[in-house]
N, C-alpha and C. Protein backbone atom coordinates (compact mmCIF):
# COMPACT_ATOMS: atom_id res chain seq x y z
N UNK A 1 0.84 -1.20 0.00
CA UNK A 1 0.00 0.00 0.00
C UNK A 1 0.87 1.25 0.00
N UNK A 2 1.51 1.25 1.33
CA UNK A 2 2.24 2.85 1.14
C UNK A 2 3.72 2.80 2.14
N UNK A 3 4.33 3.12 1.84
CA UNK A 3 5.70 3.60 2.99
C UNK A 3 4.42 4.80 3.36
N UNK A 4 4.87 5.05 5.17
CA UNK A 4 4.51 6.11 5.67
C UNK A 4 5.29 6.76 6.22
N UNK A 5 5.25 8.21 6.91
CA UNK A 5 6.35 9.03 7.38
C UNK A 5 6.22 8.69 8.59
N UNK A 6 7.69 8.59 9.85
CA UNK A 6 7.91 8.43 10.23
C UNK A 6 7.61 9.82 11.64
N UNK A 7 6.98 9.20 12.69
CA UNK A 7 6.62 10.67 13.91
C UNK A 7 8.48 10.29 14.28
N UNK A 8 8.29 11.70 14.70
CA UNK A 8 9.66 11.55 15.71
C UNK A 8 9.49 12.79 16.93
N UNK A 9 10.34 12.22 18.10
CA UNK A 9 10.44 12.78 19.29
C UNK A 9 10.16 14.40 18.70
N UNK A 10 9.62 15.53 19.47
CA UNK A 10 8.47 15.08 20.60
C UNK A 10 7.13 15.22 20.37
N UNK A 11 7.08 14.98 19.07
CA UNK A 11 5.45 14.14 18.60
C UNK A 11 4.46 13.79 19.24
N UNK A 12 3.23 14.45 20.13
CA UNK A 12 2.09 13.71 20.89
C UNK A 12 2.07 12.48 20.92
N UNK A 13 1.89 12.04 19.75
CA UNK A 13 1.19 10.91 19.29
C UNK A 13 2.39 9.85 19.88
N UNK A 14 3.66 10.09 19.88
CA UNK A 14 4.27 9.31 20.43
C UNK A 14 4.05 8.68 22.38
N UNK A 15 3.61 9.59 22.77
CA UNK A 15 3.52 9.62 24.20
C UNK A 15 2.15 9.24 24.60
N UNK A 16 1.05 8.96 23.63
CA UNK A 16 -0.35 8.62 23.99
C UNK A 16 -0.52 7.21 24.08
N UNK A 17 -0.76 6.61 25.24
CA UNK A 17 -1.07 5.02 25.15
C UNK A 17 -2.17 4.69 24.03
N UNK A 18 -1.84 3.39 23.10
CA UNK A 18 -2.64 3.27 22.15
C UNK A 18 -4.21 2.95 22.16
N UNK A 19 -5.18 2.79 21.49
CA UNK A 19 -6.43 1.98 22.24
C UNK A 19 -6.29 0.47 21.24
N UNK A 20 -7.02 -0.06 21.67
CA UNK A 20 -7.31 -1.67 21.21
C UNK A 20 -8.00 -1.30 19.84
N UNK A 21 -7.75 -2.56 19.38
CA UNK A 21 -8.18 -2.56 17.78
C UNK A 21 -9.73 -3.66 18.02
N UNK A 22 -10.73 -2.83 18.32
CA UNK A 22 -11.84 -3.74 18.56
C UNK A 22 -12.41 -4.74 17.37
N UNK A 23 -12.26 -4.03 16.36
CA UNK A 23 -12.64 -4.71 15.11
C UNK A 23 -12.12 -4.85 13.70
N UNK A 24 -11.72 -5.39 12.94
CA UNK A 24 -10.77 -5.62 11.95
C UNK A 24 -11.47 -5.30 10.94
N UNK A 25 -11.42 -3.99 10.08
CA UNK A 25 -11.79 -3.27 9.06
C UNK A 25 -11.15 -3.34 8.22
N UNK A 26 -11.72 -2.34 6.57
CA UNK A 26 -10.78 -2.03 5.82
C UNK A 26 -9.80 -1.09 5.74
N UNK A 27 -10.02 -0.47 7.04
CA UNK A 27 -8.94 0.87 7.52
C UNK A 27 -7.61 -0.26 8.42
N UNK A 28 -8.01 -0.93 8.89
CA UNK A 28 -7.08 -1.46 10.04
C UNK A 28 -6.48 -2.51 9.08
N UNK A 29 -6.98 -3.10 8.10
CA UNK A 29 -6.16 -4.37 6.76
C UNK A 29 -5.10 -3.01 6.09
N UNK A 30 -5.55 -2.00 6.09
CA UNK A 30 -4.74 -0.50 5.19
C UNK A 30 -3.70 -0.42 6.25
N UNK A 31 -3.82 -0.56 7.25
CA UNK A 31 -3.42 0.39 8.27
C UNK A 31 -2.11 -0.98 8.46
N UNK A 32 -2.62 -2.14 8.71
CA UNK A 32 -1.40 -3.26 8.73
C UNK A 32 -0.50 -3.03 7.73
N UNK A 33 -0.86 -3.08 6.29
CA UNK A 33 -0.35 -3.23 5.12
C UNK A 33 0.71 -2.17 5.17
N UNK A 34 0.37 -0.85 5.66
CA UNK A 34 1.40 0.11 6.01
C UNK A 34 2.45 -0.01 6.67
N UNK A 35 2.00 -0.72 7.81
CA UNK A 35 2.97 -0.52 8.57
C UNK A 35 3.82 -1.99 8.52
N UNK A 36 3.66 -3.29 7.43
CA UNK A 36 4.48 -3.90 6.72
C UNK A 36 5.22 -3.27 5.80
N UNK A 37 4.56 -2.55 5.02
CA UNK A 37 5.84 -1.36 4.07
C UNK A 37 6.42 -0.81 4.59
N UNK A 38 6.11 -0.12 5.27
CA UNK A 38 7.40 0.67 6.18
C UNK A 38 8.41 -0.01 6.51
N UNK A 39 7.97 -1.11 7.91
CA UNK A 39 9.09 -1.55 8.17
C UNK A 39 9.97 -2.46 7.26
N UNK A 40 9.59 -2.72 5.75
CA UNK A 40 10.14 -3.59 4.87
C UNK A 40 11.45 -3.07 4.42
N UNK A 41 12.49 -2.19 5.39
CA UNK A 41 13.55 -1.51 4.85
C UNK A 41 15.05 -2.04 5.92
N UNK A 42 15.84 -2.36 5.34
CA UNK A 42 17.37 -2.39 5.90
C UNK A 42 16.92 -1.56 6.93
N UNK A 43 17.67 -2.27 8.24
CA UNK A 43 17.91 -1.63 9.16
C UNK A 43 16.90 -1.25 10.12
N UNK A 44 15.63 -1.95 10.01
CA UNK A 44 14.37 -1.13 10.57
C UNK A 44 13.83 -2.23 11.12
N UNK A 45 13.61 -2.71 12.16
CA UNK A 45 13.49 -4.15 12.88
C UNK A 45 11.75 -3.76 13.61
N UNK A 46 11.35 -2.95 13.43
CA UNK A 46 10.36 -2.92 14.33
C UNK A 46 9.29 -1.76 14.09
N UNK A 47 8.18 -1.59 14.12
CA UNK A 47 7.43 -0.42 13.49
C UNK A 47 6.16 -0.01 14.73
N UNK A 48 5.67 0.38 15.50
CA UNK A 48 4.79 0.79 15.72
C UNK A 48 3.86 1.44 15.47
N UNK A 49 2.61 1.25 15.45
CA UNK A 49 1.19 2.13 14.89
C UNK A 49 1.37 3.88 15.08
N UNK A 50 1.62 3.89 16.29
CA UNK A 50 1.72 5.51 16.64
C UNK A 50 2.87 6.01 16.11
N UNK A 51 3.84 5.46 15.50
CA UNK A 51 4.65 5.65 15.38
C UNK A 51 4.53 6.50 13.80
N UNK A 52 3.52 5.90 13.32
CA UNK A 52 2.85 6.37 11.50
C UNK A 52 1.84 7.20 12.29
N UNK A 53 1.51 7.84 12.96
CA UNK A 53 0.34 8.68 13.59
C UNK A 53 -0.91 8.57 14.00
N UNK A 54 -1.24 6.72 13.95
CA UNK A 54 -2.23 5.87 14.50
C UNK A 54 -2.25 5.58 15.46
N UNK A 55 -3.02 5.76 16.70
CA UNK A 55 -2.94 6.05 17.93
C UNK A 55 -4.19 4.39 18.21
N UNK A 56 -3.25 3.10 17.25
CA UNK A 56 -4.14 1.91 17.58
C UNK A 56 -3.02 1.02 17.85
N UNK A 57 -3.28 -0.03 18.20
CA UNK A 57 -2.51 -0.99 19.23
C UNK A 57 -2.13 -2.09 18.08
N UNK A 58 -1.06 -1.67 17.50
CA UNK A 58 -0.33 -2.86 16.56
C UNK A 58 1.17 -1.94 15.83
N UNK A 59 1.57 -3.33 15.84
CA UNK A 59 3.03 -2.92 15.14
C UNK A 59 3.23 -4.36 14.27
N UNK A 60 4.74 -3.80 13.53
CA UNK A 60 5.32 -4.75 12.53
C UNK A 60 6.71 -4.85 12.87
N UNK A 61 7.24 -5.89 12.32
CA UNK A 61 8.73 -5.70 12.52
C UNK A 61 9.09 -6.92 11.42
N UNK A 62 10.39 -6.53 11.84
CA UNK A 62 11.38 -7.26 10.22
C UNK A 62 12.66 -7.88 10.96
N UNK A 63 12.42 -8.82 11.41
CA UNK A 63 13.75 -9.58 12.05
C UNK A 63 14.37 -10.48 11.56
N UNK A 64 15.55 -10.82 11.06
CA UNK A 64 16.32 -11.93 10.20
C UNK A 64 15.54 -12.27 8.83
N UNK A 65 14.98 -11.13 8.23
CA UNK A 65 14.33 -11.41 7.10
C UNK A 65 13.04 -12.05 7.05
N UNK A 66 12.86 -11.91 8.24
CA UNK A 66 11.30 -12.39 8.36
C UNK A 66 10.50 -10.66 8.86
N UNK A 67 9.41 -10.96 8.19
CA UNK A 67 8.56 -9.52 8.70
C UNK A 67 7.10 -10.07 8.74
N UNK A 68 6.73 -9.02 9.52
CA UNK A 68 5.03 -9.81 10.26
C UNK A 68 4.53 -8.26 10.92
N UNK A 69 3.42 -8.95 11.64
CA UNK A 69 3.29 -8.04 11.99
C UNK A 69 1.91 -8.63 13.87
N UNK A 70 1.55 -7.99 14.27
CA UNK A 70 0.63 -8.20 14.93
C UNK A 70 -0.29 -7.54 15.97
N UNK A 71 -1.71 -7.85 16.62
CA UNK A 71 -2.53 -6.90 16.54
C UNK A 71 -2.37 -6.69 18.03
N UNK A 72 -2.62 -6.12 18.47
CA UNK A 72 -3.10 -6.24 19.93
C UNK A 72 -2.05 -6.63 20.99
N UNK A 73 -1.06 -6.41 20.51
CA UNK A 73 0.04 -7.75 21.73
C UNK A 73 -0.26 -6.81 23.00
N UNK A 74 0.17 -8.36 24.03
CA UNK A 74 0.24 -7.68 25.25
C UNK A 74 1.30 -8.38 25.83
N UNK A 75 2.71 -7.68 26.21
CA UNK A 75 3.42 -8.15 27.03
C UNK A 75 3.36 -9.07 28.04
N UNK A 76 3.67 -10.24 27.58
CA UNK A 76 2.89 -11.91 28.71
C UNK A 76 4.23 -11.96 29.62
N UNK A 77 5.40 -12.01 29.19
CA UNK A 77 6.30 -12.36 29.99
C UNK A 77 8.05 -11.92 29.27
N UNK A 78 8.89 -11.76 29.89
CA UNK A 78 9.65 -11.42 29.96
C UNK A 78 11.16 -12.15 31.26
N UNK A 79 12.07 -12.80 30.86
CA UNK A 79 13.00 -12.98 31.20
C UNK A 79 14.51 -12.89 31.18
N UNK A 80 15.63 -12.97 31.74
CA UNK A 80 17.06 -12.90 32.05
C UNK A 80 17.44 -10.87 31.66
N UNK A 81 18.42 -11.28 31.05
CA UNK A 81 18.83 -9.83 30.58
C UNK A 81 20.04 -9.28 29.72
N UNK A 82 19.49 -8.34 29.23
CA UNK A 82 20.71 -7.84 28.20
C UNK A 82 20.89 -6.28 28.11
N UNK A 83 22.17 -5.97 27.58
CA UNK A 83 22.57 -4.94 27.51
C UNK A 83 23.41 -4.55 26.74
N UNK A 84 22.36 -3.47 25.58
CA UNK A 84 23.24 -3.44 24.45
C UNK A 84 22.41 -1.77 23.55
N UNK A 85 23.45 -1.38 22.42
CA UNK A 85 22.80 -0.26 21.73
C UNK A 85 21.27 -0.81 21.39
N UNK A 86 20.60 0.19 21.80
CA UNK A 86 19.13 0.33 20.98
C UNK A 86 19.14 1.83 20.26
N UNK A 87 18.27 1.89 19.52
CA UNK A 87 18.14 2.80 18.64
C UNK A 87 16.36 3.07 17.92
N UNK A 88 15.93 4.16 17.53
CA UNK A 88 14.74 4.04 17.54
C UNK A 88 14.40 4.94 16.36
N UNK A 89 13.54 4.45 15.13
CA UNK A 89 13.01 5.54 14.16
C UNK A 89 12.61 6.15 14.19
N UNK A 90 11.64 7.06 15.53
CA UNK A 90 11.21 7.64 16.02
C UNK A 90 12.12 9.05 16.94
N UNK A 91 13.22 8.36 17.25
CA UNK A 91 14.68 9.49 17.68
C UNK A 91 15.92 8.74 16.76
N UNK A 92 15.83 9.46 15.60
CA UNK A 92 16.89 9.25 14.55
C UNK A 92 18.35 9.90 15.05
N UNK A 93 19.15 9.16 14.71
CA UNK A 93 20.55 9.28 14.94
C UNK A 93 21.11 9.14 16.40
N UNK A 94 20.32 8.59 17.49
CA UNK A 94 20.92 8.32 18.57
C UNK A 94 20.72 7.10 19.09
N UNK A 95 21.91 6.52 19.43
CA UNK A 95 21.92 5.14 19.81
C UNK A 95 22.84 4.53 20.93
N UNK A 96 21.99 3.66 22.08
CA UNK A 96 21.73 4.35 23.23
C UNK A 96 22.33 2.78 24.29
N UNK A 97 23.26 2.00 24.85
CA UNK A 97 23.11 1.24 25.76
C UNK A 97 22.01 0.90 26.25
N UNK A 98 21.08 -0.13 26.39
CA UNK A 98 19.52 -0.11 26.92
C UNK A 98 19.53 -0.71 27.51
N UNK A 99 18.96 -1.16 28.79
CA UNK A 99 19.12 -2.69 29.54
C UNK A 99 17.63 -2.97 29.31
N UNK A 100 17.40 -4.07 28.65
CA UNK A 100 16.19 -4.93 28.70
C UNK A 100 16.64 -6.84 29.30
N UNK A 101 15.28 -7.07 28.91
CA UNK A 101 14.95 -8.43 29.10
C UNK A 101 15.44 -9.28 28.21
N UNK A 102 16.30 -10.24 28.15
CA UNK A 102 16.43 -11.43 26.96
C UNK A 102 15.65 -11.56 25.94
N UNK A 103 14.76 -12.27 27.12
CA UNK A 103 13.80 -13.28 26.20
C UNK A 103 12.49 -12.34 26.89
N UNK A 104 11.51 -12.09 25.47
CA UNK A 104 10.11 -11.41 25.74
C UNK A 104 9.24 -12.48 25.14
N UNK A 105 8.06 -12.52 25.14
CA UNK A 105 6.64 -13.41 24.61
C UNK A 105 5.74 -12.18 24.79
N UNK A 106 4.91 -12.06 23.13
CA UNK A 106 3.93 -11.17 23.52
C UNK A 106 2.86 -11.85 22.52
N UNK A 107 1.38 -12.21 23.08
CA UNK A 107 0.40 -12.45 22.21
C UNK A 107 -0.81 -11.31 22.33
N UNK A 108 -1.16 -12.04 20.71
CA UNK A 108 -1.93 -10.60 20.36
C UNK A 108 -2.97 -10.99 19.08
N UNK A 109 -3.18 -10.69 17.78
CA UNK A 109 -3.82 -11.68 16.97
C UNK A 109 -3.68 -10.65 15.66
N UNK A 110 -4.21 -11.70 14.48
CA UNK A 110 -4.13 -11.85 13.47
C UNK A 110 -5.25 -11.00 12.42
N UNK A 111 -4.40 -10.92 11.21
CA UNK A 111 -6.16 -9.92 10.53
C UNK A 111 -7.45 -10.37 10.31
N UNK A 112 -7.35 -12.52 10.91
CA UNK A 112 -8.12 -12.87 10.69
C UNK A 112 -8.70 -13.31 12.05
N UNK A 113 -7.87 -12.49 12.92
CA UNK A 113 -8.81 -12.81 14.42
C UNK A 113 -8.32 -14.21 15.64
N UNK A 114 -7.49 -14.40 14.60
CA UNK A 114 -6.12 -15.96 14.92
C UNK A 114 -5.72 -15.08 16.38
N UNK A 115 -5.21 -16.01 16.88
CA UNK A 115 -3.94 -15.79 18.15
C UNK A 115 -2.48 -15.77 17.72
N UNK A 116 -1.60 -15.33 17.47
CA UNK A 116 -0.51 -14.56 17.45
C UNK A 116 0.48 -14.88 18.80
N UNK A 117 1.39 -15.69 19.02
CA UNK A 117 2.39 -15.31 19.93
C UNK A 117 3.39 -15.29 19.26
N UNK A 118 4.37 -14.64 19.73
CA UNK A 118 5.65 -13.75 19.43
C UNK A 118 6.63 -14.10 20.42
N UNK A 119 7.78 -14.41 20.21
CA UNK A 119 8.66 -14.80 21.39
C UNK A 119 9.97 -14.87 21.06
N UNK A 120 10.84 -14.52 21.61
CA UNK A 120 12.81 -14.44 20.83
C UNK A 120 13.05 -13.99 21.92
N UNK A 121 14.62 -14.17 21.87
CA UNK A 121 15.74 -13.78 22.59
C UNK A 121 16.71 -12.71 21.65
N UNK A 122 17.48 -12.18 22.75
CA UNK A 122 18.36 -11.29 22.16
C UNK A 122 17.64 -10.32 21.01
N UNK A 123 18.03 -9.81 20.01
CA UNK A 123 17.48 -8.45 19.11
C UNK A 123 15.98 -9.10 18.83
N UNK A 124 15.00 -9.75 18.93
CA UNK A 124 13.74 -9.97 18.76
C UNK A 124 13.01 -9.63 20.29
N UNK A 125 13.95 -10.53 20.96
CA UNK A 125 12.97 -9.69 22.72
C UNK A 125 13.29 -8.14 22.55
N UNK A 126 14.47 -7.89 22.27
CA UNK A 126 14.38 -6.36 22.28
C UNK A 126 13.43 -5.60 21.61
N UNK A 127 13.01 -6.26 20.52
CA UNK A 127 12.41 -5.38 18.99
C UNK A 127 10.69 -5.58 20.06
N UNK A 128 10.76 -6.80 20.52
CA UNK A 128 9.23 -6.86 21.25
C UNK A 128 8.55 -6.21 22.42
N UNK A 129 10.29 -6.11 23.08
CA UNK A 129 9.70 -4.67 24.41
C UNK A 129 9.72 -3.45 24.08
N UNK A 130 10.42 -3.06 23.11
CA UNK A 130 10.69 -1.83 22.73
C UNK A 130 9.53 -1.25 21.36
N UNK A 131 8.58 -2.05 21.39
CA UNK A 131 7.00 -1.94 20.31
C UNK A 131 6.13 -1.88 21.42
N UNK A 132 6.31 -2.95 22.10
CA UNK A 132 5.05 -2.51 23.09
C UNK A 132 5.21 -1.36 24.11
N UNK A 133 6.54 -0.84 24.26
CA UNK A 133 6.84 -0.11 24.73
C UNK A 133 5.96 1.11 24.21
N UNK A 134 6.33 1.49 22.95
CA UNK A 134 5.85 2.35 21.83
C UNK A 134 4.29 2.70 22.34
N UNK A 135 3.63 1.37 22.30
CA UNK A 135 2.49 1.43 22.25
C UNK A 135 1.53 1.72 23.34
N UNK A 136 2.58 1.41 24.36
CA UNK A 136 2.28 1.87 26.01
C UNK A 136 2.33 3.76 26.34
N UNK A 137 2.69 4.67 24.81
CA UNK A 137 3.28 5.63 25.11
C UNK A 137 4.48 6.19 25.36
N UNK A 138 5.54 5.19 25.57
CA UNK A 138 6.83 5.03 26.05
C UNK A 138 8.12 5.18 24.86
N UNK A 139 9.29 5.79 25.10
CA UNK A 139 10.07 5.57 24.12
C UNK A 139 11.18 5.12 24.78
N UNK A 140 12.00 4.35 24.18
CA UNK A 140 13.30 3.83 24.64
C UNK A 140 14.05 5.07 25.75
N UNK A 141 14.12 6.08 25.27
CA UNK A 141 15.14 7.26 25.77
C UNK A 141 14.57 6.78 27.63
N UNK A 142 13.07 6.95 27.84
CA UNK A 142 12.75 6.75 29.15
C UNK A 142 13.63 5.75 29.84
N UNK A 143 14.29 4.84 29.16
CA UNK A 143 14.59 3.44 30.17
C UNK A 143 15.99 3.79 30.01
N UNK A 144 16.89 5.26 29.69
CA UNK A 144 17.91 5.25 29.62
C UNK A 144 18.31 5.76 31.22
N UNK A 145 19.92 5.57 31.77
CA UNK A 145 20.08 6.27 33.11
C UNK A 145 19.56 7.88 33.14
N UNK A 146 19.86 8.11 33.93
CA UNK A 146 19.52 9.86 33.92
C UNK A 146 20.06 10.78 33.27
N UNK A 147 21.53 10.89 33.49
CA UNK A 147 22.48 11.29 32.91
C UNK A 147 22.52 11.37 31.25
N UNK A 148 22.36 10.09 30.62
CA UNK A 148 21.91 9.84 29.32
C UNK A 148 20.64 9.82 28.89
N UNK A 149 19.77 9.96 29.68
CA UNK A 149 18.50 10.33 29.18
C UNK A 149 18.30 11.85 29.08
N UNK A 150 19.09 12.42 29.65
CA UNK A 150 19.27 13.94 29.40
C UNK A 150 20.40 14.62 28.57
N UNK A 151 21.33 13.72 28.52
CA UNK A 151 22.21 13.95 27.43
C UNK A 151 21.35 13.80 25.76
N UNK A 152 20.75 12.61 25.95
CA UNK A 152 19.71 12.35 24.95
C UNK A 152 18.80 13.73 23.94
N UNK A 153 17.93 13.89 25.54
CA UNK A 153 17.12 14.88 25.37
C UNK A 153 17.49 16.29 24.75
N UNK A 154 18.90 17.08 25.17
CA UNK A 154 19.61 17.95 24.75
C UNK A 154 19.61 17.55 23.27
N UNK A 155 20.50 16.65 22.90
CA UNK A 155 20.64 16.66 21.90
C UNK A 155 18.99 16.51 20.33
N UNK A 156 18.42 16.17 21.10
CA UNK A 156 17.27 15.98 20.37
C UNK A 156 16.89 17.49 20.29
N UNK A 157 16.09 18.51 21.42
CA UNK A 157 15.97 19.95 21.18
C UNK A 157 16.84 20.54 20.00
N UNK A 158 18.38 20.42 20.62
CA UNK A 158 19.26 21.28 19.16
C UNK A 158 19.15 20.27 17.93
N UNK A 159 19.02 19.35 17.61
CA UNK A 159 18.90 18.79 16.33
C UNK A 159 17.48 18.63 15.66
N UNK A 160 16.34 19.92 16.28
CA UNK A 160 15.20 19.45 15.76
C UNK A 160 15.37 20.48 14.67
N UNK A 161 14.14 20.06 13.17
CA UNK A 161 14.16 20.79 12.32
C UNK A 161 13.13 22.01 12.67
């Protein structure tokens, strides 16, 4: 359907928890299809709804050449831990030490109303807390220390257009 433009920090729409996708339309089959194009690019592991300026509860992502997408997830569980650069299309050009969870599982469902679970270790748990994150309102920069979450922030003010 379409590549869409990308919100970036400090965008409303980024900071609004999403609502549920009660019913599967021809806006919300448009609205998936988008946000599979988008994320269908080098380098782009993960897409959130609000993130295209849809303030509904789904994302896509593109991990080891696989891309999908899914509706509704809800963070089920989460274990061990890692610590490593994250980075976000939403705050372009900064990339950030993050401490997350290993291994994430998030179910959620399908355009045809299916059940959906989602589950990886290493850069897939990341790509999965850091969407639902999205979708919770949240952006990576929040889970940075203080120090770097304000180093962050600076730099985002002077580099806005």
């Amino acid at each position: 359907m379409a590549v869409r433009e990308i919100r970036v920090v400090p965008d409303p729409v980024l900071r609004t928890p999403c609502e549920p996708i009660k019913e599967i339309t021809p806006a919300v089959r448009r609205l998936i299809q988008d946000l599979v194009d988008t994320v269908d690019d080098p380098g782009r592991a993960g897409l959130s709804a609000n993130q295209i300026g849809v303030n509904l509860r789904a994302f896509s992502y593109n991990i080891d050449g696989k891309v999908g997408y899914v509706i509704n997830p809800v963070l089920e569980e989460t274990s061990g831990e890692q610590y490593g650069d994250e980075g976000c299309l939403s705050v372009p050009g900064l990339w950030y030490k993050t401490r997350r969870a290993n291994y994430a599982r998030v179910r959620g469902i399908d355009l045809d109303g299916k059940e959906i679970v989602l589950e990886g270790e290493g850069i897939m748990g990341r790509m999965l807390q850091h969407e639902t994150d999205h979708l919770d309102g949240h952006v990576y920069l929040d889970r940075l220390e203080k120090d770097e979450r304000r180093a962050a922030m600076k730099y985002m003010r002077n580099h806005q257009n």
